[in-house]
C-alpha atoms as a PDB file:
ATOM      1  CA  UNK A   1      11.914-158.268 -68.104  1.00  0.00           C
ATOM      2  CA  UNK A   2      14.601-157.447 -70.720  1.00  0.00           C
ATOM      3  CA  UNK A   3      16.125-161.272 -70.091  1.00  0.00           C
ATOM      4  CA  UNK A   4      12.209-162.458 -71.784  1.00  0.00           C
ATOM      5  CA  UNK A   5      12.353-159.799 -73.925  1.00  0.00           C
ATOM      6  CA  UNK A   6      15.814-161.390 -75.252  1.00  0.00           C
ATOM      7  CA  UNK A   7      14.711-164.609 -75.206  1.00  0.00           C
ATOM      8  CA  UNK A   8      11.654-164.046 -77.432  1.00  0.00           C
ATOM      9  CA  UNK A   9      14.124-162.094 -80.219  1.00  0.00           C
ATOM     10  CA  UNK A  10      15.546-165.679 -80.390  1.00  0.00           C
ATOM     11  CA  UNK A  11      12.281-167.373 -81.141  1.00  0.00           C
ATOM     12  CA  UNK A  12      11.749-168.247 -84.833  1.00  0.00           C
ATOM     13  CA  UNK A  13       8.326-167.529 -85.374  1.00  0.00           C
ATOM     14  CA  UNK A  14       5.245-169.146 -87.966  1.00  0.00           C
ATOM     15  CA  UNK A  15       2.533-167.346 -89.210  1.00  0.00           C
ATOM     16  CA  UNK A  16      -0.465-169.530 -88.262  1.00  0.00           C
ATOM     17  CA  UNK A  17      -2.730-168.375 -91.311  1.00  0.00           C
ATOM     18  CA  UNK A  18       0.151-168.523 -94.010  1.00  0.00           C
ATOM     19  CA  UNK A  19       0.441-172.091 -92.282  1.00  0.00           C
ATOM     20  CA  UNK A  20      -2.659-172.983 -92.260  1.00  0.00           C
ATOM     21  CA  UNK A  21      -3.260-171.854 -95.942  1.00  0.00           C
ATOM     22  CA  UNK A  22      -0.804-174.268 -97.239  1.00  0.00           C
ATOM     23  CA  UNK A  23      -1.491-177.771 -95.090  1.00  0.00           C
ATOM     24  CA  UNK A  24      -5.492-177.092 -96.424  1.00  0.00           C
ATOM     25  CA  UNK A  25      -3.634-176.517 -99.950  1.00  0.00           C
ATOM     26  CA  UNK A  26      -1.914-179.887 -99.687  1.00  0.00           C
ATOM     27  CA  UNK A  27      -3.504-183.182-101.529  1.00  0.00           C
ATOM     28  CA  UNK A  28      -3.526-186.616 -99.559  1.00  0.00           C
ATOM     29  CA  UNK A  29      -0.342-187.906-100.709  1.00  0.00           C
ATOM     30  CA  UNK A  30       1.374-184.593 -99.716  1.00  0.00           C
ATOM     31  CA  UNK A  31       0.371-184.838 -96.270  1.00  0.00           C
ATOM     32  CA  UNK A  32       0.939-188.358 -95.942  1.00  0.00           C
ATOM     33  CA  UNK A  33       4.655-187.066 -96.991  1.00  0.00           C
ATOM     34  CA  UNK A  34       4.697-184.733 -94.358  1.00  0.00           C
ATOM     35  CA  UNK A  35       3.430-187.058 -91.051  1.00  0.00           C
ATOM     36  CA  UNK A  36       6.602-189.443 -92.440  1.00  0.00           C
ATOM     37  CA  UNK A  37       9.121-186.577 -93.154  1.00  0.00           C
ATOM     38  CA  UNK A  38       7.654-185.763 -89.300  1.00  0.00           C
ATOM     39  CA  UNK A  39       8.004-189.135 -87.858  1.00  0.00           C
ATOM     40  CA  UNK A  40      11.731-189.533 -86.902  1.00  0.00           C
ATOM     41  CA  UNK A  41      11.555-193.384 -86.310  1.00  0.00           C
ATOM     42  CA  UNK A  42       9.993-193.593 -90.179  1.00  0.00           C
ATOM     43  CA  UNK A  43      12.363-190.959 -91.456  1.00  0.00           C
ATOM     44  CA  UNK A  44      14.933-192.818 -90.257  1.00  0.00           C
ATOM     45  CA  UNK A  45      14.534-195.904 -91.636  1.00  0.00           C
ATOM     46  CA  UNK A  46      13.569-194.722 -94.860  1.00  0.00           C
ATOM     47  CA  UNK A  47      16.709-193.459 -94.569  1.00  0.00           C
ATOM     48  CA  UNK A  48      18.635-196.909 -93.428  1.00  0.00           C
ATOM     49  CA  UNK A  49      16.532-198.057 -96.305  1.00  0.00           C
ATOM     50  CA  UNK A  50      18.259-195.850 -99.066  1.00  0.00           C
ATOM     51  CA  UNK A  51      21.720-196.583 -97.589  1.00  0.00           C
ATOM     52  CA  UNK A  52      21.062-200.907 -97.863  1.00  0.00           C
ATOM     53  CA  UNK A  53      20.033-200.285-101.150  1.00  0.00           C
ATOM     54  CA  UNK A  54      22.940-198.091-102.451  1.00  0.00           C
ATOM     55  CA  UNK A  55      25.366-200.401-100.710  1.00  0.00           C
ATOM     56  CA  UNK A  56      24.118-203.435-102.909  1.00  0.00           C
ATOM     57  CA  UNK A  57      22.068-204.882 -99.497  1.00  0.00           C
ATOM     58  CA  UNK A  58      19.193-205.118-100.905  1.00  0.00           C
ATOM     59  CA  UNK A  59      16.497-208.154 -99.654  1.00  0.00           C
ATOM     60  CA  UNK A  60      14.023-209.293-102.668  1.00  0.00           C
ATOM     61  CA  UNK A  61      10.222-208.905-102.337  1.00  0.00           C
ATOM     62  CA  UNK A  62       9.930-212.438-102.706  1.00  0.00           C
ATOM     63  CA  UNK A  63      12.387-212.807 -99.880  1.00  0.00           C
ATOM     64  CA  UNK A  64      10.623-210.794 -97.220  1.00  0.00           C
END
């Protein structure tokens, strides 16, 4: 028992209410931010993108 007991002191935890209080607070384009901040295949190449683009490797629109 004091090994669990350990392991829960570890355990960062959320307060579901406060948590649920701000994601009904948030407007459409805030939580469409979140599920991509979330999403580590999109976060990533937003991410890629940024880098290409600072680098100069940028591909037109028109080129797409």
């Amino acid at each position: 028992m004091p090994t669990m007991l350990k392991e829960m002191d570890k355990v960062e935890l959320v307060n579901l209410e406060r948590l649920a209080f701000i994601l009904k607070g948030l407007s459409a384009a805030e939580i469409e931010t979140l599920e991509i901040l979330l999403d580590q295949e999109a976060s990533g190449t937003i991410t890629q993108s940024l880098r290409e683009m600072k680098a100069g490797e940028r591909i037109p629109i028109d080129e797409w």
